[in-house]
N, C-alpha and C. Protein backbone atom coordinates (compact mmCIF):
# COMPACT_ATOMS: atom_id res chain seq x y z
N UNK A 1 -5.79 4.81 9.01
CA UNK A 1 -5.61 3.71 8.09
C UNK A 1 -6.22 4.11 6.76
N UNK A 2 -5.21 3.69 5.75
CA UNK A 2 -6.07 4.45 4.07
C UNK A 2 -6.22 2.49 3.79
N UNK A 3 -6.71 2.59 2.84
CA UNK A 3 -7.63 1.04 2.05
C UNK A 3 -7.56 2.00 0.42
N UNK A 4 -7.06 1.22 -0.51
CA UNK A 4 -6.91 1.02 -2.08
C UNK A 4 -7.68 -0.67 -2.50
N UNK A 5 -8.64 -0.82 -3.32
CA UNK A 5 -9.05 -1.67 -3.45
C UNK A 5 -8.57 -2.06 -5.09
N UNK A 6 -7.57 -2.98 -4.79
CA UNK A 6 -7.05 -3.39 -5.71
C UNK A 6 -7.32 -4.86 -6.52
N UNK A 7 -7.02 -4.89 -7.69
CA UNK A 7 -7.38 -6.23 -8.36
C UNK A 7 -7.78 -7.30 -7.91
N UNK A 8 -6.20 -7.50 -6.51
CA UNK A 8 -5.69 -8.57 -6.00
C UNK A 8 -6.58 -8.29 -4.43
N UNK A 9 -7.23 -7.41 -4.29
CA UNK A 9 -7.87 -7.16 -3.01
C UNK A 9 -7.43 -5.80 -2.10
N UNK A 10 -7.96 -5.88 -1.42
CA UNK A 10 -7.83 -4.53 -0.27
C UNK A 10 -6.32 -4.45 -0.16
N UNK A 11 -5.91 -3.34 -0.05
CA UNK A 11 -3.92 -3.49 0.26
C UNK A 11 -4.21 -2.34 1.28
N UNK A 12 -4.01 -2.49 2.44
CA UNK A 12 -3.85 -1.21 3.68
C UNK A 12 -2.79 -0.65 3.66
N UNK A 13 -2.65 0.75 4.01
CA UNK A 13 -1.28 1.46 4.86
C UNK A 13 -1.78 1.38 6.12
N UNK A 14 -1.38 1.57 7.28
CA UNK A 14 -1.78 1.71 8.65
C UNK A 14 -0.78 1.89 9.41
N UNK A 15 -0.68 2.65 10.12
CA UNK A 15 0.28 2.95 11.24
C UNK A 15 0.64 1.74 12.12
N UNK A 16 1.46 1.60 12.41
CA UNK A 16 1.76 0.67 13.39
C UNK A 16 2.32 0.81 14.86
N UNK A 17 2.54 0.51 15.84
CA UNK A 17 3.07 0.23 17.21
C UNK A 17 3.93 0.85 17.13
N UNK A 18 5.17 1.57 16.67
CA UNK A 18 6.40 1.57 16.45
C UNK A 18 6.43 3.32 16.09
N UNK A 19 5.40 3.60 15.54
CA UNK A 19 4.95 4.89 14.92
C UNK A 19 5.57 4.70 13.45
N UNK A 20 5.75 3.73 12.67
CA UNK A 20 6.09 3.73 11.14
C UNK A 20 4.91 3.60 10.74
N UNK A 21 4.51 3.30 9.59
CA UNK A 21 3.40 3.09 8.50
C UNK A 21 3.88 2.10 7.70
N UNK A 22 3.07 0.37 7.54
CA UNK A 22 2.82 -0.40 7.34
C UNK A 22 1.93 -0.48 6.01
N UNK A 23 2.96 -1.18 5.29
CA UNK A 23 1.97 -1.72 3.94
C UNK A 23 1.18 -3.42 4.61
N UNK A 24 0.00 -3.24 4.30
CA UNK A 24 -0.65 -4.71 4.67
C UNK A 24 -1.56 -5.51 3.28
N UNK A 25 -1.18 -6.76 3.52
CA UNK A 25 -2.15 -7.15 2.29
C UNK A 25 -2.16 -8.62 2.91
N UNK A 26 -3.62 -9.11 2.55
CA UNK A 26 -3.76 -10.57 3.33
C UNK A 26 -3.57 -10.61 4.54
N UNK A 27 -3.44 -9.75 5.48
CA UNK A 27 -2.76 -9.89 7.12
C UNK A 27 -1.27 -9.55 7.22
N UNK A 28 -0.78 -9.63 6.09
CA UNK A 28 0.55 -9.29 6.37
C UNK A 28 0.88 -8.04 6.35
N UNK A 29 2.09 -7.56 7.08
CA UNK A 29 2.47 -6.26 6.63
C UNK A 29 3.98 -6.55 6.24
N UNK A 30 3.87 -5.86 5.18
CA UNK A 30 4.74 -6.64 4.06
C UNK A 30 6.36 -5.49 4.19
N UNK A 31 5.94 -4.33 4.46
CA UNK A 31 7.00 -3.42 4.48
C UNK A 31 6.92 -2.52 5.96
N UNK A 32 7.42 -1.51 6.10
CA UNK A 32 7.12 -0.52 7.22
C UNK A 32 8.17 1.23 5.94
N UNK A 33 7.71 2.31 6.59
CA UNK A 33 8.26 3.16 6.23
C UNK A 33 8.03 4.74 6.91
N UNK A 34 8.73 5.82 7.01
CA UNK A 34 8.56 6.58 8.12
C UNK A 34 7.07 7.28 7.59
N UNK A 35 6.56 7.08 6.79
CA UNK A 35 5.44 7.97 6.09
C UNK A 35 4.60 6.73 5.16
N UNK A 36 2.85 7.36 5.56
CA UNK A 36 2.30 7.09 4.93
C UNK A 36 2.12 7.01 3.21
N UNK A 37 3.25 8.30 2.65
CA UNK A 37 3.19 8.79 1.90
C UNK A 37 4.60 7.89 1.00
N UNK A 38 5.04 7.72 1.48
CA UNK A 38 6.49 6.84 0.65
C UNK A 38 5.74 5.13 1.07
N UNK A 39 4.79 4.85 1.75
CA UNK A 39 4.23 3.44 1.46
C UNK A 39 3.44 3.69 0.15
N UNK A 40 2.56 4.24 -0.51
CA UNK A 40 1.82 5.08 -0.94
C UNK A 40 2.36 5.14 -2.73
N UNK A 41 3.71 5.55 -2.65
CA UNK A 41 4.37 5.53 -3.69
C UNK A 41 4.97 4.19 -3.63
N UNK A 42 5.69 3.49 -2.93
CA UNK A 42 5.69 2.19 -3.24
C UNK A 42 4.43 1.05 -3.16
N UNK A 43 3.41 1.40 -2.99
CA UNK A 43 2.57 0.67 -4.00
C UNK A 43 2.04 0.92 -5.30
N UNK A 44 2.52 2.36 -5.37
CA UNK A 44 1.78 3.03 -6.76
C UNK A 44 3.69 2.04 -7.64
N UNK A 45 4.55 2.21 -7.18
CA UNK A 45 6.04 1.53 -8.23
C UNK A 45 6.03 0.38 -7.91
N UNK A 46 5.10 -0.52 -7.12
CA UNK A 46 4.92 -2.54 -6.89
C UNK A 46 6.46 -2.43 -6.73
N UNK A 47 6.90 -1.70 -5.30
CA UNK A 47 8.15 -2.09 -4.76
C UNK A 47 7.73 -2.39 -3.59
N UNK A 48 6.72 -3.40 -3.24
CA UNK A 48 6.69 -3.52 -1.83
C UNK A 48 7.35 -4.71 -1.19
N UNK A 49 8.07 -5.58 -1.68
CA UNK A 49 8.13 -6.79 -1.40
C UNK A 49 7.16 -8.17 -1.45
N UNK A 50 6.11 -7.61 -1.75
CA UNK A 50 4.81 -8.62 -1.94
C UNK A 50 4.88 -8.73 -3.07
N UNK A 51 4.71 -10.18 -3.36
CA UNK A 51 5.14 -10.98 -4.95
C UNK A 51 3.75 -10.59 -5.77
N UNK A 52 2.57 -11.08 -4.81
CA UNK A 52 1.25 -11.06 -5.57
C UNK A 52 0.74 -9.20 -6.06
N UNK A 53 1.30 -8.51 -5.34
CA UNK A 53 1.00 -7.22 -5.77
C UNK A 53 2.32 -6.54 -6.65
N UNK A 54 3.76 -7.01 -6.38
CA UNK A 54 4.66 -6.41 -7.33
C UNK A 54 4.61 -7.18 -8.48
N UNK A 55 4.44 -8.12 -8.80
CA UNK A 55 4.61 -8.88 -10.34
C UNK A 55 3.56 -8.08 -10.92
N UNK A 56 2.48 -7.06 -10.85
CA UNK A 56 1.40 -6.35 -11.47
C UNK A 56 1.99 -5.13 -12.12
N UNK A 57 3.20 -4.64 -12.01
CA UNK A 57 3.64 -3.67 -12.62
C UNK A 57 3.59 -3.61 -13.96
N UNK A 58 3.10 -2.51 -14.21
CA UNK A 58 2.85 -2.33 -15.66
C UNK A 58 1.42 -2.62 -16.19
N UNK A 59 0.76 -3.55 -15.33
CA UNK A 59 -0.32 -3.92 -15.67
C UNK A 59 -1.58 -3.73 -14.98
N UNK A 60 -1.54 -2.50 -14.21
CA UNK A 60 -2.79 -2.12 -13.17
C UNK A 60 -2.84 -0.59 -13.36
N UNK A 61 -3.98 -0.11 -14.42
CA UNK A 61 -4.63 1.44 -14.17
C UNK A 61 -4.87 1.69 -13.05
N UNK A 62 -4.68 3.05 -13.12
CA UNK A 62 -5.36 3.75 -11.97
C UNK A 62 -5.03 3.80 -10.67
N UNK A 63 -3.77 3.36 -9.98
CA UNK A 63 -3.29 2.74 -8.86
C UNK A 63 -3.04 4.18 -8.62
N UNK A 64 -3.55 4.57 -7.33
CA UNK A 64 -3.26 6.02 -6.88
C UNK A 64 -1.63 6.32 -6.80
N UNK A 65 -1.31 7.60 -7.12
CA UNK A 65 0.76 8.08 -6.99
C UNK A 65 0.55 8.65 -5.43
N UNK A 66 -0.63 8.90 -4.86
CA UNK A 66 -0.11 10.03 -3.46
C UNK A 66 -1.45 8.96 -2.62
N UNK A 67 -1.02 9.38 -1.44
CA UNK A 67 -1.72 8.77 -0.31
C UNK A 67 -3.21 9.30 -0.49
N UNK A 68 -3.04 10.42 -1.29
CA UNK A 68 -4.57 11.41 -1.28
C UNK A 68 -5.01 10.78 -2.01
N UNK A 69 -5.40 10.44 -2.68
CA UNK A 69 -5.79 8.66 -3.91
C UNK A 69 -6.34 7.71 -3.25
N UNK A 70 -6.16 7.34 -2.18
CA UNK A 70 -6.42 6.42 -0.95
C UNK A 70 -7.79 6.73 0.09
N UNK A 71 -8.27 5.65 -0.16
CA UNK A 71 -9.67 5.53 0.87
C UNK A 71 -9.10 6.30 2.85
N UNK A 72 -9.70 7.12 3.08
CA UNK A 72 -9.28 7.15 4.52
C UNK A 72 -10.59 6.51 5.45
N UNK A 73 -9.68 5.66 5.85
CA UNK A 73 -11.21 4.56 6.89
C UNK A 73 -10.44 5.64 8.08
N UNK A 74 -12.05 5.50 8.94
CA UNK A 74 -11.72 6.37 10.28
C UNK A 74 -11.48 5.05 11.37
């Protein structure tokens, strides 16, 4: 599981049941995708489907482009 601590709060990737990788924010998991690394870039382009974290485009420094940018919780 990686953790980005963002404006709007903690936003997780995490693997899920299924073996995809899960965007999470608030409890939800808002997307799924075969790689940590294309969740990763769609939070760095606020294409996740989450209103409270995509309406920020344009307006949040520093938002990591690669998963390596990302907190790794063990």
């Amino acid at each position: 599981m990686w953790v980005y601590h963002s404006p709007i709060g903690n936003l997780f990737i995490r693997r899920l049941d299924d073996g995809s990788y899960g965007f999470e924010y608030d409890g939800t998991v808002w997307e799924s995708s075969p790689s940590p690394e294309i969740e990763a870039d769609n939070v760095f382009m606020h294409v996740t489907g989450c209103y409270e974290w995509d309406k920020l485009a344009g307006q949040v420094d520093g938002v990591p482009d690669t998963i390596g940018g990302w907190e790794k919780l063990t």
